[in-house]
C-alpha atoms as a PDB file:
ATOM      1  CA  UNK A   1       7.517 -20.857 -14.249  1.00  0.00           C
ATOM      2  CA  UNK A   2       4.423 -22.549 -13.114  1.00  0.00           C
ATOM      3  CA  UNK A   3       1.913 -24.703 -15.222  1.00  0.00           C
ATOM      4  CA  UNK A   4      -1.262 -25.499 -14.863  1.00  0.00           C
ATOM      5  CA  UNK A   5      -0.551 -28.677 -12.442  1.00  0.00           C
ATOM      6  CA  UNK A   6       2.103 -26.425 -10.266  1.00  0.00           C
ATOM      7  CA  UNK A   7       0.794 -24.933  -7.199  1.00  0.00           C
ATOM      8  CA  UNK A   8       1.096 -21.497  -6.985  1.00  0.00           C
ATOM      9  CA  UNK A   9       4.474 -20.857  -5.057  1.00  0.00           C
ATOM     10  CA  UNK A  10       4.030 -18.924  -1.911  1.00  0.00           C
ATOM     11  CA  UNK A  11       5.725 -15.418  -0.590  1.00  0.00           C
ATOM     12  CA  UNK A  12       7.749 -16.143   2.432  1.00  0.00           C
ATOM     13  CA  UNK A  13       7.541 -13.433   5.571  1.00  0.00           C
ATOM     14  CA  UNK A  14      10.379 -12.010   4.415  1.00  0.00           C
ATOM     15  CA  UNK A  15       9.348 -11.237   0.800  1.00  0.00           C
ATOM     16  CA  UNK A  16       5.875  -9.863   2.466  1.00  0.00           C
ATOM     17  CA  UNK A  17       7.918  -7.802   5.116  1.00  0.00           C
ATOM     18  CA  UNK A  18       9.992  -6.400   2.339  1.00  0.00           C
ATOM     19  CA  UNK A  19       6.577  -5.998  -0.029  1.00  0.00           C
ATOM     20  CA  UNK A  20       4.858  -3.433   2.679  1.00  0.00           C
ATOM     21  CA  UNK A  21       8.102  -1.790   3.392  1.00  0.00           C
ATOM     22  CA  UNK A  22       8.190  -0.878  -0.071  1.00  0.00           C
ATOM     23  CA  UNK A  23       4.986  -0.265  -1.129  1.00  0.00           C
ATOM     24  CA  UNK A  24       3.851   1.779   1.375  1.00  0.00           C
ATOM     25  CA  UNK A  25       7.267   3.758   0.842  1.00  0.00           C
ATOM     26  CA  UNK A  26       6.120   4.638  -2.766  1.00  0.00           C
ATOM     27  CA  UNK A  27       2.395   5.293  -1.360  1.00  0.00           C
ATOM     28  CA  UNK A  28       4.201   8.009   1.225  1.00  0.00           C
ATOM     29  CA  UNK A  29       5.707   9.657  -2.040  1.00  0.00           C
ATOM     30  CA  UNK A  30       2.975  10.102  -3.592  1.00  0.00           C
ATOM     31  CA  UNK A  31       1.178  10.907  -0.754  1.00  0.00           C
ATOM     32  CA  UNK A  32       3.866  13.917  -0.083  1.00  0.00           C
ATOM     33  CA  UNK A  33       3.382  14.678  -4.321  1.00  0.00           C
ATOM     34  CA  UNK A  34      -0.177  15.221  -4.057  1.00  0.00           C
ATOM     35  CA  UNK A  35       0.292  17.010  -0.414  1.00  0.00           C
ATOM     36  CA  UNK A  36       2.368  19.750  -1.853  1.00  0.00           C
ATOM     37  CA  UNK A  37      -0.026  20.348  -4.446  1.00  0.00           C
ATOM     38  CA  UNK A  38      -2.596  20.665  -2.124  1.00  0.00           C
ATOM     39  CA  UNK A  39      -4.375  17.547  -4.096  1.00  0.00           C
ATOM     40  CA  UNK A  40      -6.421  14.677  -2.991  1.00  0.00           C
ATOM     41  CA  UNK A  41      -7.043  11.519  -3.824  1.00  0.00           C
ATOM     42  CA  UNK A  42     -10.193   8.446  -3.650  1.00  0.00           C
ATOM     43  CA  UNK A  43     -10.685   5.994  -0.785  1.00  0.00           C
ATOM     44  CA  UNK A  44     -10.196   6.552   2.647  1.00  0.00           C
ATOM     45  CA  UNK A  45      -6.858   8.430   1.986  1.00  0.00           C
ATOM     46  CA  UNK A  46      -9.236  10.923  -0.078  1.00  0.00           C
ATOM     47  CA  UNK A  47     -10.929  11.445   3.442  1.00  0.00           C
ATOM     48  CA  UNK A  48      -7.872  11.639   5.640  1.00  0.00           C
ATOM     49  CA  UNK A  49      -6.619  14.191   3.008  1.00  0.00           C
ATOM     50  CA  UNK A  50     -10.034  16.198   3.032  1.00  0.00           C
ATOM     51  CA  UNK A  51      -9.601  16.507   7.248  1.00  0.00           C
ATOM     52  CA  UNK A  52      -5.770  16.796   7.058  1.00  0.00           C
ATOM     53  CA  UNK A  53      -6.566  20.388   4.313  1.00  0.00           C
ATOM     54  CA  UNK A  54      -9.810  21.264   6.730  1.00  0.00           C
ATOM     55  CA  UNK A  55      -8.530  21.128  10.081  1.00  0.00           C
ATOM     56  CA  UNK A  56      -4.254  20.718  10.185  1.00  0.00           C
ATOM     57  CA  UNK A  57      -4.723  17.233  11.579  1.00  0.00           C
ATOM     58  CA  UNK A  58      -1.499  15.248  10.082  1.00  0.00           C
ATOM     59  CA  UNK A  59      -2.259  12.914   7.513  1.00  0.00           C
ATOM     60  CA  UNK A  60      -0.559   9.664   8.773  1.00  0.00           C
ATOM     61  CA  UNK A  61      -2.943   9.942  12.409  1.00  0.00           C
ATOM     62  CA  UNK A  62      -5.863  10.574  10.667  1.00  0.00           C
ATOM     63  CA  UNK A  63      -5.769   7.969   7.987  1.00  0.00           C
ATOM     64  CA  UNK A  64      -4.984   5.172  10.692  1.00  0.00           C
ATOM     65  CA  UNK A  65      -7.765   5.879  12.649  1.00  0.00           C
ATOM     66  CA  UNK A  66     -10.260   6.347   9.292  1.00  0.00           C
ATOM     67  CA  UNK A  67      -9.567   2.554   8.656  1.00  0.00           C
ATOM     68  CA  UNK A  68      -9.718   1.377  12.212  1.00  0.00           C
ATOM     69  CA  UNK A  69     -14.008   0.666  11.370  1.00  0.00           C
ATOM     70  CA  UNK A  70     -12.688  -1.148   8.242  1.00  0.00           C
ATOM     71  CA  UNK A  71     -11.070  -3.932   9.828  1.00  0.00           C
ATOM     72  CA  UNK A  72     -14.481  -5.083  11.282  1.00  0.00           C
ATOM     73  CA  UNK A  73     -14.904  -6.427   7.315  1.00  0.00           C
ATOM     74  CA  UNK A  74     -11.612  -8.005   7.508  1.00  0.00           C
ATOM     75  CA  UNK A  75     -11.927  -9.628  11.028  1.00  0.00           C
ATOM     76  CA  UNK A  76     -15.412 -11.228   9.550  1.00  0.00           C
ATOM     77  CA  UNK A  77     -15.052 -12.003   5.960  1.00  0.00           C
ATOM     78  CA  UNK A  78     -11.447 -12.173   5.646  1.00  0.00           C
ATOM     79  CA  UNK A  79      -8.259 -14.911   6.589  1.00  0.00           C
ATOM     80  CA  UNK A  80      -6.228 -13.394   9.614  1.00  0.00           C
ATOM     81  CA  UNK A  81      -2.991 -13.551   7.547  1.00  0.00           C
ATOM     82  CA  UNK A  82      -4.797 -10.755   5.186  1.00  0.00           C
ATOM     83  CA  UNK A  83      -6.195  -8.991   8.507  1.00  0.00           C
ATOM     84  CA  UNK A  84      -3.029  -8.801   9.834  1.00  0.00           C
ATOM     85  CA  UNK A  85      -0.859  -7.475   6.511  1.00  0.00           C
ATOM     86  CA  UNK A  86      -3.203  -4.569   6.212  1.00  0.00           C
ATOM     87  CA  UNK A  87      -2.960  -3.660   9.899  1.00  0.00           C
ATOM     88  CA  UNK A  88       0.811  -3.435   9.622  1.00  0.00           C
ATOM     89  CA  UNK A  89       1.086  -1.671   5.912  1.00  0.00           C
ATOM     90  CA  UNK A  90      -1.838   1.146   7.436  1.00  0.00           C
ATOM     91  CA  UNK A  91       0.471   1.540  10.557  1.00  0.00           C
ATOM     92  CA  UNK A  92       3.755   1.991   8.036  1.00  0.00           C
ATOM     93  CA  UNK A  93       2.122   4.300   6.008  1.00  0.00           C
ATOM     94  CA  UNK A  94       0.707   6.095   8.933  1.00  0.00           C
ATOM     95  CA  UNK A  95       4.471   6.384   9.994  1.00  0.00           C
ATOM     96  CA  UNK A  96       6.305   6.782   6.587  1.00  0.00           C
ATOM     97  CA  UNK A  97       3.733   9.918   5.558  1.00  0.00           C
ATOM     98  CA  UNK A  98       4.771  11.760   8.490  1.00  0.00           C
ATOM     99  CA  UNK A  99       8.340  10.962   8.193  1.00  0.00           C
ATOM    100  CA  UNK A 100       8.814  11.291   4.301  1.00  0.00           C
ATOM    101  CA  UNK A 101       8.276  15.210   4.485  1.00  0.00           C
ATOM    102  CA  UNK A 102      11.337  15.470   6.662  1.00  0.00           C
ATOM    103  CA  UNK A 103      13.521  13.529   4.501  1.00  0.00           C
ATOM    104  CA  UNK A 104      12.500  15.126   1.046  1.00  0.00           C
ATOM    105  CA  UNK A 105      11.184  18.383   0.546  1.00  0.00           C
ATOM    106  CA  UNK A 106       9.598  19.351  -3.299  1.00  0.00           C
ATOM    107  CA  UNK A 107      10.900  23.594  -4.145  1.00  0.00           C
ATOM    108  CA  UNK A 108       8.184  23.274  -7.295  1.00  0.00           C
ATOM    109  CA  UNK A 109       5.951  20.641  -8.469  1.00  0.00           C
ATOM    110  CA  UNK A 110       3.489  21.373 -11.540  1.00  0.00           C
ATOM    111  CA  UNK A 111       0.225  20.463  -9.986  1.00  0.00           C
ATOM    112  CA  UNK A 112      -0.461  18.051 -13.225  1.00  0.00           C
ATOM    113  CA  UNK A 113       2.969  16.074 -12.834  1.00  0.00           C
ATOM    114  CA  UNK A 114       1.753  15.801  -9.077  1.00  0.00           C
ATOM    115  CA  UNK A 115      -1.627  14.482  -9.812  1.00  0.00           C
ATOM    116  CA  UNK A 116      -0.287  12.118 -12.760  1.00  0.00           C
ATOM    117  CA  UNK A 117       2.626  10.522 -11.425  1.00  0.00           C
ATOM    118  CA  UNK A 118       1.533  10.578  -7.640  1.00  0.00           C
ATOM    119  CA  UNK A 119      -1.560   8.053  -9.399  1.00  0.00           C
ATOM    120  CA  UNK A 120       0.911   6.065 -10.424  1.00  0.00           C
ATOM    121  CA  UNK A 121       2.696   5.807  -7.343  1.00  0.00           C
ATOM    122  CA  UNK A 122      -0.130   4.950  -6.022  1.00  0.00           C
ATOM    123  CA  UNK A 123      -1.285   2.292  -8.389  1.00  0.00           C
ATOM    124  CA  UNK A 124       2.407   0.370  -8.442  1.00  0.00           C
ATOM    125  CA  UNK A 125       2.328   0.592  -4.485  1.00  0.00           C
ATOM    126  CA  UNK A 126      -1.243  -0.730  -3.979  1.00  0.00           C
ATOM    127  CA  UNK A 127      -0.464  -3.232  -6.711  1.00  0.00           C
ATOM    128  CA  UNK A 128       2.582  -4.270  -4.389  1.00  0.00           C
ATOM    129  CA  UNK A 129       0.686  -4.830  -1.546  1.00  0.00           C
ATOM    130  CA  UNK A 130      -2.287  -6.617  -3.219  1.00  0.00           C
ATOM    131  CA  UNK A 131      -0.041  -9.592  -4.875  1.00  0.00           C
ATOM    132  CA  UNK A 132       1.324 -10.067  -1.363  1.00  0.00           C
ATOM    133  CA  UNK A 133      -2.589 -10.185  -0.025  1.00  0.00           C
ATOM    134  CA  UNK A 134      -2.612  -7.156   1.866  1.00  0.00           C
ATOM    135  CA  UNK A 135      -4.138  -3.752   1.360  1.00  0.00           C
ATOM    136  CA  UNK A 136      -4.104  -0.294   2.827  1.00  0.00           C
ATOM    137  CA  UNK A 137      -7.542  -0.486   4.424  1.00  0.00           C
ATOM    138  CA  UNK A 138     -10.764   1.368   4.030  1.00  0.00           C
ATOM    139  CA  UNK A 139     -12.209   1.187   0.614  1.00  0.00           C
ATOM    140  CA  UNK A 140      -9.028  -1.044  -0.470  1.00  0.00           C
ATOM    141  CA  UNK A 141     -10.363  -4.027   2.223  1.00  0.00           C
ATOM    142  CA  UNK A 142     -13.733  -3.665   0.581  1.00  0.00           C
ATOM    143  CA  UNK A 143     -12.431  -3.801  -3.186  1.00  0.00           C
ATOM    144  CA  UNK A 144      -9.945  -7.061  -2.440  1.00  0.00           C
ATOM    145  CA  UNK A 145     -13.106  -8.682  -0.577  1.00  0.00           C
ATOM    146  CA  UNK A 146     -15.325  -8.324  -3.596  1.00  0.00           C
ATOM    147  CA  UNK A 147     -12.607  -9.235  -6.528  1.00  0.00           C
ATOM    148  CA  UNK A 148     -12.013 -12.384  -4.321  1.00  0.00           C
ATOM    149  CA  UNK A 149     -15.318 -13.343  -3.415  1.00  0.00           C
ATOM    150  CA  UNK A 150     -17.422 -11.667  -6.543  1.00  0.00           C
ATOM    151  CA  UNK A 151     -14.981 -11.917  -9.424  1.00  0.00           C
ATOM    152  CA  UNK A 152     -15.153  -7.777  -9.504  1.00  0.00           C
ATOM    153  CA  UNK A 153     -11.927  -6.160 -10.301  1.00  0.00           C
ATOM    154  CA  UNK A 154     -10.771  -4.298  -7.347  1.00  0.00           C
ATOM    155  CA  UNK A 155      -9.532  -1.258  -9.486  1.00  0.00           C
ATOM    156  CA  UNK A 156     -12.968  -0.742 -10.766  1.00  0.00           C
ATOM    157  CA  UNK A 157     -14.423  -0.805  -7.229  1.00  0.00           C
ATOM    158  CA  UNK A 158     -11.939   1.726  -6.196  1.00  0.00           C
ATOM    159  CA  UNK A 159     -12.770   3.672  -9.276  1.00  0.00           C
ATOM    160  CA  UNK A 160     -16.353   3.729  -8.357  1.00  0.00           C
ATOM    161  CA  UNK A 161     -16.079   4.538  -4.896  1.00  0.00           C
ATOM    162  CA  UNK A 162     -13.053   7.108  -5.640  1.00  0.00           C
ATOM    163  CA  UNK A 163     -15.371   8.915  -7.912  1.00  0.00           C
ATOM    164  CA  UNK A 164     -18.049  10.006  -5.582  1.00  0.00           C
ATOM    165  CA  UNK A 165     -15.223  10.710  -3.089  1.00  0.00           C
ATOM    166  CA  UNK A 166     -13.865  13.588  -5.427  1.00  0.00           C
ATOM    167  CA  UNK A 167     -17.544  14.570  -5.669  1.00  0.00           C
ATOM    168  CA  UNK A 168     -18.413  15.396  -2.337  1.00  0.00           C
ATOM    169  CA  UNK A 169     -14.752  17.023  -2.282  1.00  0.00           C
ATOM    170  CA  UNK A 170     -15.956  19.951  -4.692  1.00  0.00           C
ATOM    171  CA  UNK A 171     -18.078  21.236  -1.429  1.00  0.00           C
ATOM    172  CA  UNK A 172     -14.621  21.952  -0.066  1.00  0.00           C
ATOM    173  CA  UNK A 173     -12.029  22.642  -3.124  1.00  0.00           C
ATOM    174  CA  UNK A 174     -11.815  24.678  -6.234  1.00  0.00           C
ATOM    175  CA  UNK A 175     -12.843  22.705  -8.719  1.00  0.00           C
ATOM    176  CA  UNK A 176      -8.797  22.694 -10.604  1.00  0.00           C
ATOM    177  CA  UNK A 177      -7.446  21.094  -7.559  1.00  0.00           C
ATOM    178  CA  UNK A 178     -10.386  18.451  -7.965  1.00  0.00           C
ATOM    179  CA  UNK A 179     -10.384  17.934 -11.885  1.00  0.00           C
ATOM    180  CA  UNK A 180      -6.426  17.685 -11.276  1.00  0.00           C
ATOM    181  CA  UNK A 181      -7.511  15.091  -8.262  1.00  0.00           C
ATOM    182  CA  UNK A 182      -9.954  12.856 -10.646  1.00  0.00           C
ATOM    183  CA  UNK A 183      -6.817  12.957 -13.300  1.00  0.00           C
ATOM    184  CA  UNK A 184      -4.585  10.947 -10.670  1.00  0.00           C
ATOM    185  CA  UNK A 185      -7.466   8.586  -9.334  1.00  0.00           C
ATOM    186  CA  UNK A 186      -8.095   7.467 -13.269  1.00  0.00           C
ATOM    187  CA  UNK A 187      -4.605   6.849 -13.277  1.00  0.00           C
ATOM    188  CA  UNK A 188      -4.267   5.496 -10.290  1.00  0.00           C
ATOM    189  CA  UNK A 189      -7.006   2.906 -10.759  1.00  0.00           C
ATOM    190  CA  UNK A 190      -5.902   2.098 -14.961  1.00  0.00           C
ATOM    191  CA  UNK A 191      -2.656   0.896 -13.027  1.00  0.00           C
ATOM    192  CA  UNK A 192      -4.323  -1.415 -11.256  1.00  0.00           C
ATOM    193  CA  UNK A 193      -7.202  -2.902 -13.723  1.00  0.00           C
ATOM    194  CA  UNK A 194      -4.517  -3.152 -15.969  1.00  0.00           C
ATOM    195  CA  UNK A 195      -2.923  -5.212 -14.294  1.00  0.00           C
ATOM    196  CA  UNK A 196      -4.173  -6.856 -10.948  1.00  0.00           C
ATOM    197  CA  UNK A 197      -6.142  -9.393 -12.738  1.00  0.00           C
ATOM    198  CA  UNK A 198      -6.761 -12.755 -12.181  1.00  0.00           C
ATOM    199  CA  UNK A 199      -4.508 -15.788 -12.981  1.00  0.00           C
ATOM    200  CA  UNK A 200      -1.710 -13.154 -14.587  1.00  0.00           C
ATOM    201  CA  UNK A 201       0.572 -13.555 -10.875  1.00  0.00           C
ATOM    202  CA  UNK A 202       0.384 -16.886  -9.056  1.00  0.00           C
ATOM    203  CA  UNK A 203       1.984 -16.375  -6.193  1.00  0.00           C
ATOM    204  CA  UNK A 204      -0.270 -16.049  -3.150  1.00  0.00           C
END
């Protein structure tokens, strides 16, 4: 247990290799949960989804080349180590969404389970990768930048930004499948105010 006078102890590679393994892992669940509801979600991956339901495009392509403008931010305002986390936990995901469909295949999900517990998912994998300073890109780079250099918290960022995401989504889905949508995004982003907050985890 660290005190006030301890240093914070540090994640070795391994623990950080393991950390995007497995958070991006849960992330392709949920991203396979909300798939098979036809359901979106907020940030970039809101986007990629939005293409992937418009065009056919597969998720996991789409979403790593959404983020690739993102890492401009991260090359300029952000430590390499961080840059470089992200780059590899985008790639896995990119991978792992287009893989986890083969592996596991859903006969019947409720569209409200889906939206609910794919949030979650999605909050406990992005919490994951933020305690081991790394993020999944897009809006997420944006939201660590300004909880690290503004004090903001970066699930109220996402929330924000998510919000008028699933807006401009309503040109292009039936307003359910949206509603259902905003459910999992509140979810998804009360995981992560709750608790990604300051001076609660010390290890950097």
């Amino acid at each position: 247990m660290n005190t006030p006078d301890t240093p914070p102890l540090r994640h070795s590679k391994t623990e950080d290799a393991l950390a995007l393994l497995s958070g991006t892992a849960l992330i392709a669940l949920a991203v396979a949960l909300l798939q098979h509801a036809h359901l979106l979600s907020g940030g970039t991956a809101g986007i990629a989804f939005l293409l992937h339901y418009a065009t056919g495009w597969g998720f996991g392509p789409v979403f790593f080349v959404l983020n690739l403008p993102f890492y401009v931010l991260a090359w300029r305002r952000m430590d390499r180590a961080f840059l470089l986390k992200t780059m590899l936990a985008v790639a896995l995901l990119a991978l792992l969404s287009e893989l986890t469909p083969h592996v596991i295949r859903f006969e019947q999900v409720q569209p409200l389970y889906a939206a609910l517990v794919g949030g979650v998912l999605l909050g406990v994998g992005f919490l994951i990768l933020f305690r081991h300073r790394a993020s999944l890109g897009g809006v997420g780079i944006l939201a660590f930048y300004l909880q690290e250099a503004r004090g903001w918290r970066a699930g109220h960022v996402q929330m924000g930004v998510d919000a008028l995401i699933l807006l401009l989504a309503l040109a292009t889905a039936p307003l359910p499948q949206v509603a259902l949508s905003v459910a999992g995004a509140v979810v998804l982003n009360l995981t992560l105010a709750i608790n990604h907050r300051a001076g609660r985890y010390m290890a950097t």
